[in-house]
N, C-alpha and C. Protein backbone atom coordinates (compact mmCIF):
# COMPACT_ATOMS: atom_id res chain seq x y z
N UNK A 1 -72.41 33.13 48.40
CA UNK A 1 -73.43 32.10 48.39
C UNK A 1 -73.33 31.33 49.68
N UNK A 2 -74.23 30.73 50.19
CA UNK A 2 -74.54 30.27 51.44
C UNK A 2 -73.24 28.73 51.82
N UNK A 3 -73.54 28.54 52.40
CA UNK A 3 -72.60 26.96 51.99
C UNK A 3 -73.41 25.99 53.29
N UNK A 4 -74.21 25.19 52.95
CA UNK A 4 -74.82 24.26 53.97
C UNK A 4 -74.22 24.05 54.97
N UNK A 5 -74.87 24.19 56.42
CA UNK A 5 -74.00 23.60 57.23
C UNK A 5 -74.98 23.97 58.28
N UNK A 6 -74.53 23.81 60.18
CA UNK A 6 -75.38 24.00 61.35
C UNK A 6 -75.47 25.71 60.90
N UNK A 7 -74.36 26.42 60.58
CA UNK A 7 -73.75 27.68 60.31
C UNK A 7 -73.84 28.04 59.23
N UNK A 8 -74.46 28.64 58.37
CA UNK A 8 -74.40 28.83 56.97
C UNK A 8 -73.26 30.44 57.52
N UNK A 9 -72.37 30.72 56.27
CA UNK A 9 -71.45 31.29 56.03
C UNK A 9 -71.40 31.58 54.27
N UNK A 10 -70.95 33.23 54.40
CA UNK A 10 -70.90 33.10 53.08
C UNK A 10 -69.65 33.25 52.58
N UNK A 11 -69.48 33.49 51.20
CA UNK A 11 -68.06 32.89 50.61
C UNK A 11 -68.19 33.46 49.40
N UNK A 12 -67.09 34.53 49.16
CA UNK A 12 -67.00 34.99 47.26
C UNK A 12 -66.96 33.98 46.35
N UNK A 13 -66.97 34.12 45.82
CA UNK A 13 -66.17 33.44 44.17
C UNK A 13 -64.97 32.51 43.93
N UNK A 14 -64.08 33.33 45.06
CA UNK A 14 -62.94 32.77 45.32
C UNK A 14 -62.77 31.37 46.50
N UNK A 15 -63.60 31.67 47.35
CA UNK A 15 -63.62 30.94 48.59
C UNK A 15 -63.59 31.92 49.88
N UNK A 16 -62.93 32.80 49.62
CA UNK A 16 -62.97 33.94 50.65
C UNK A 16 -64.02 34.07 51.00
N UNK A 17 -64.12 33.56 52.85
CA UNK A 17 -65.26 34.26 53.86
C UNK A 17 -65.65 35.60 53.66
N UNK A 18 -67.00 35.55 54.01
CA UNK A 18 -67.32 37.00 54.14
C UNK A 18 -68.25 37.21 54.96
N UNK A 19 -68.02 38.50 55.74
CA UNK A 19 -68.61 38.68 56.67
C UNK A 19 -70.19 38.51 56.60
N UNK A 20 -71.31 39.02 58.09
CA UNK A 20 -72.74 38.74 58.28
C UNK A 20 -73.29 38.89 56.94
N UNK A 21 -73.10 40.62 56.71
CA UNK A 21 -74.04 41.05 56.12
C UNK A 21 -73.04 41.22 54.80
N UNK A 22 -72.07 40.93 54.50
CA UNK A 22 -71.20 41.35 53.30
C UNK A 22 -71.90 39.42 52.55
N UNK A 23 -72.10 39.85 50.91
CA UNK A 23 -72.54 39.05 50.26
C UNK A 23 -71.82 38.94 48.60
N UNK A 24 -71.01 38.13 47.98
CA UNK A 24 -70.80 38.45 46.95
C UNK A 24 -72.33 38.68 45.77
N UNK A 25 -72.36 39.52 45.66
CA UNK A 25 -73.67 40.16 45.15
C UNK A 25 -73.04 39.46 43.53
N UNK A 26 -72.29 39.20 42.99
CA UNK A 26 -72.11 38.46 41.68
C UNK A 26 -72.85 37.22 41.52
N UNK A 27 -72.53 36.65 43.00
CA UNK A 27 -73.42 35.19 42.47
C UNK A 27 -74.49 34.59 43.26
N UNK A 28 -75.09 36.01 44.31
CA UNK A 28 -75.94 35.50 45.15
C UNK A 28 -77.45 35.97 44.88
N UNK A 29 -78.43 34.69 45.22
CA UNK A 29 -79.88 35.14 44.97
C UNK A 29 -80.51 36.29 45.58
N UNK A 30 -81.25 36.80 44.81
CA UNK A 30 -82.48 38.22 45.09
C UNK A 30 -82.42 38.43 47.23
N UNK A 31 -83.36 36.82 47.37
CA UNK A 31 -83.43 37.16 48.92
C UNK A 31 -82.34 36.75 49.65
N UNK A 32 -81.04 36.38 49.53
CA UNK A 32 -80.05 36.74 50.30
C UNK A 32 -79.37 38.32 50.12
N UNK A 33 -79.54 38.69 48.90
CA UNK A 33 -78.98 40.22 48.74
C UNK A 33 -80.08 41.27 49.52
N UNK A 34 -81.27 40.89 49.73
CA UNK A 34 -82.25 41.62 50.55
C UNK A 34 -81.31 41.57 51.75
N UNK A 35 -81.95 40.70 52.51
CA UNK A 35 -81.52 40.02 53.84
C UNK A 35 -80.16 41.13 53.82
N UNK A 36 -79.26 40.71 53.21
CA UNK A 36 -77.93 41.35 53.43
C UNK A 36 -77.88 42.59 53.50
N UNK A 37 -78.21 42.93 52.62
CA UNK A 37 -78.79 44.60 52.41
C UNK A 37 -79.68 45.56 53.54
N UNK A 38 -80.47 44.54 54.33
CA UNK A 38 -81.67 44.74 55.25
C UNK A 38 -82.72 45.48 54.16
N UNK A 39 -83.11 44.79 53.33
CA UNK A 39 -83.83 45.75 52.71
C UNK A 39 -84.81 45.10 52.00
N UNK A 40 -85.90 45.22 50.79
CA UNK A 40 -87.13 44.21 50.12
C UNK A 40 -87.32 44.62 49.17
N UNK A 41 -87.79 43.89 48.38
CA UNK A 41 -88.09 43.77 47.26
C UNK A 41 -88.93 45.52 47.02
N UNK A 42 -89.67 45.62 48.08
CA UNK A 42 -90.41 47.01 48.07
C UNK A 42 -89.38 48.45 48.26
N UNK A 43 -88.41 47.85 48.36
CA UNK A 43 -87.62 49.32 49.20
C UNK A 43 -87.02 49.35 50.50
N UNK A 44 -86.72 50.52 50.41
CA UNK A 44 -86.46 51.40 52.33
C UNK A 44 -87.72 51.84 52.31
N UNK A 45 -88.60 51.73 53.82
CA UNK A 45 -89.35 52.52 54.02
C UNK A 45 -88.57 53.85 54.69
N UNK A 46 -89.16 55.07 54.70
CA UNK A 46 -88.84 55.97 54.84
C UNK A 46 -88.32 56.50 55.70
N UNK A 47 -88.93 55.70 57.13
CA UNK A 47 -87.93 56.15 58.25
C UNK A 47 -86.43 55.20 57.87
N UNK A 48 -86.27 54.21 57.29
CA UNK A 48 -85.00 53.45 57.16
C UNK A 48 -84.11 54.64 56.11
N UNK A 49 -84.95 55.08 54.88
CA UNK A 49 -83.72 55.76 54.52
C UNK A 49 -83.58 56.94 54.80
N UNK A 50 -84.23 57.54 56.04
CA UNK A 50 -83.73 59.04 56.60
C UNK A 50 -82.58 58.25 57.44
N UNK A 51 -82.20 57.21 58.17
CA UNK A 51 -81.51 56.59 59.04
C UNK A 51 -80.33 56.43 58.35
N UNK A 52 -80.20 55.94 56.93
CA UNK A 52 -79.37 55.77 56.23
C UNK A 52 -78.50 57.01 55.99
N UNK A 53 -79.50 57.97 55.18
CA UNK A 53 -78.95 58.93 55.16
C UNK A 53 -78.31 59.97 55.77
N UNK A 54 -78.50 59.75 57.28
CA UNK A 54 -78.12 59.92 58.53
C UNK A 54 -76.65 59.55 58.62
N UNK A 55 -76.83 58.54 58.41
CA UNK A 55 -75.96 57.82 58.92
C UNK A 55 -74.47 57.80 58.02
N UNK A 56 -75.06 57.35 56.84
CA UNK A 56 -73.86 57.39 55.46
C UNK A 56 -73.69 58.64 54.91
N UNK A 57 -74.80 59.50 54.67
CA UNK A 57 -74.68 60.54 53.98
C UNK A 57 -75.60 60.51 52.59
N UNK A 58 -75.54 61.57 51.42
CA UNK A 58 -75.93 61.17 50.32
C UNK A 58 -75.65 60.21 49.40
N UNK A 59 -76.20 59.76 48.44
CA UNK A 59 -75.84 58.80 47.41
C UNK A 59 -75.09 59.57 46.44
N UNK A 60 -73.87 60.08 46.51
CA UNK A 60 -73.69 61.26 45.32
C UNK A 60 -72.20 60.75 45.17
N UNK A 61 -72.03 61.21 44.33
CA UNK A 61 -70.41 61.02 43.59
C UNK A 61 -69.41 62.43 43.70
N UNK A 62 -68.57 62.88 44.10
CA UNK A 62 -67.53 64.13 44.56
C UNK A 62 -66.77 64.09 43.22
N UNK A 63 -66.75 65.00 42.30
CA UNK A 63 -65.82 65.02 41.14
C UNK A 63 -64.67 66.00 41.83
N UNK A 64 -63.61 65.25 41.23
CA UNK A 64 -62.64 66.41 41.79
C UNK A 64 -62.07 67.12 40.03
N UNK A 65 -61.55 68.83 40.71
CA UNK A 65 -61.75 69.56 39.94
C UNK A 65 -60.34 69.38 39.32
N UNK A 66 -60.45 69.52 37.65
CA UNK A 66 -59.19 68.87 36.98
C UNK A 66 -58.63 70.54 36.16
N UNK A 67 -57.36 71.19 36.01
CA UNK A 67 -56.76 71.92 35.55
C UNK A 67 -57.13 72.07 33.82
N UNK A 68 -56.91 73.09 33.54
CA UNK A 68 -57.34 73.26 32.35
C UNK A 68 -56.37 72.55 31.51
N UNK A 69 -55.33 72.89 32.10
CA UNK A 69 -54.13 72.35 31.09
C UNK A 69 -53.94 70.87 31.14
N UNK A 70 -54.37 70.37 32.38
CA UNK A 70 -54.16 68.30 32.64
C UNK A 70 -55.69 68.17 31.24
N UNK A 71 -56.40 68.47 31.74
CA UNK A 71 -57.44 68.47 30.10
C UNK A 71 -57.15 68.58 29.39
N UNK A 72 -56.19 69.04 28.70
CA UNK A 72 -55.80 69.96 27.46
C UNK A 72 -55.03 68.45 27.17
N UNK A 73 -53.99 68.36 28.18
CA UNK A 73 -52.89 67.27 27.87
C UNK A 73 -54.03 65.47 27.72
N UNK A 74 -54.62 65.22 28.38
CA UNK A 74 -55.01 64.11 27.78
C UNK A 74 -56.10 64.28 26.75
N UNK A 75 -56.65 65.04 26.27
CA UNK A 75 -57.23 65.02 25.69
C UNK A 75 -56.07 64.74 23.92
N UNK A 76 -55.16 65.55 24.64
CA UNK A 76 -54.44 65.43 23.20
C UNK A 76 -53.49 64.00 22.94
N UNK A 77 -53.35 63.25 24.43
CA UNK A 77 -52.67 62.28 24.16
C UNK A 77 -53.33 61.17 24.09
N UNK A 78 -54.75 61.19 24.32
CA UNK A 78 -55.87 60.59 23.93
C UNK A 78 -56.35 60.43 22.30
N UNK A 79 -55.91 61.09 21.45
CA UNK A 79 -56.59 61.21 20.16
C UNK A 79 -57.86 61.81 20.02
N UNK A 80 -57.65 62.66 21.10
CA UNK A 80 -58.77 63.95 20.85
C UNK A 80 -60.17 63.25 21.29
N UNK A 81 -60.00 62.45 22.66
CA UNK A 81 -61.34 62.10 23.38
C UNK A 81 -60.94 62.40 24.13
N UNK A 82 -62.39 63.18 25.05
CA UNK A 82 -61.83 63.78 26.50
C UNK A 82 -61.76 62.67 27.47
């Protein structure tokens, strides 16, 4: 959240500074999470998220591959939820 001043600065939860564009997104309004984000209420336009995607990569999640038998074992020390 912002904190009044010549300098506005932002600040977690805790008090901890945070950088330009870093925002505690827990307790901050719509158009500072834009702003921070570089982004609107409408979106990325399209050249922004070929740039992104450029840049970061996909939005995807990497599962890593688990042994039959590490499955086997929590599942059973789980009470039979995988």
């Amino acid at each position: 959240m912002p904190i009044p001043g010549p300098k506005a600065r932002y600040v977690n939860a805790n008090g901890a500074n945070l950088g330009k564009s870093q925002v505690d997104l827990r307790e901050a309004d719509l158009p500072s999470v834009y702003k921070a984000r570089y982004t609107s209420p409408q979106g990325l336009t399209q050249s922004e998220a070929e740039t992104r995607l450029n840049r970061c990569g996909p939005n995807s999640i990497q599962e890593k591959e688990q042994s039959a038998l590490l499955k086997f074992l929590r599942f059973m020390a789980g009470g039979g939820i995988p």
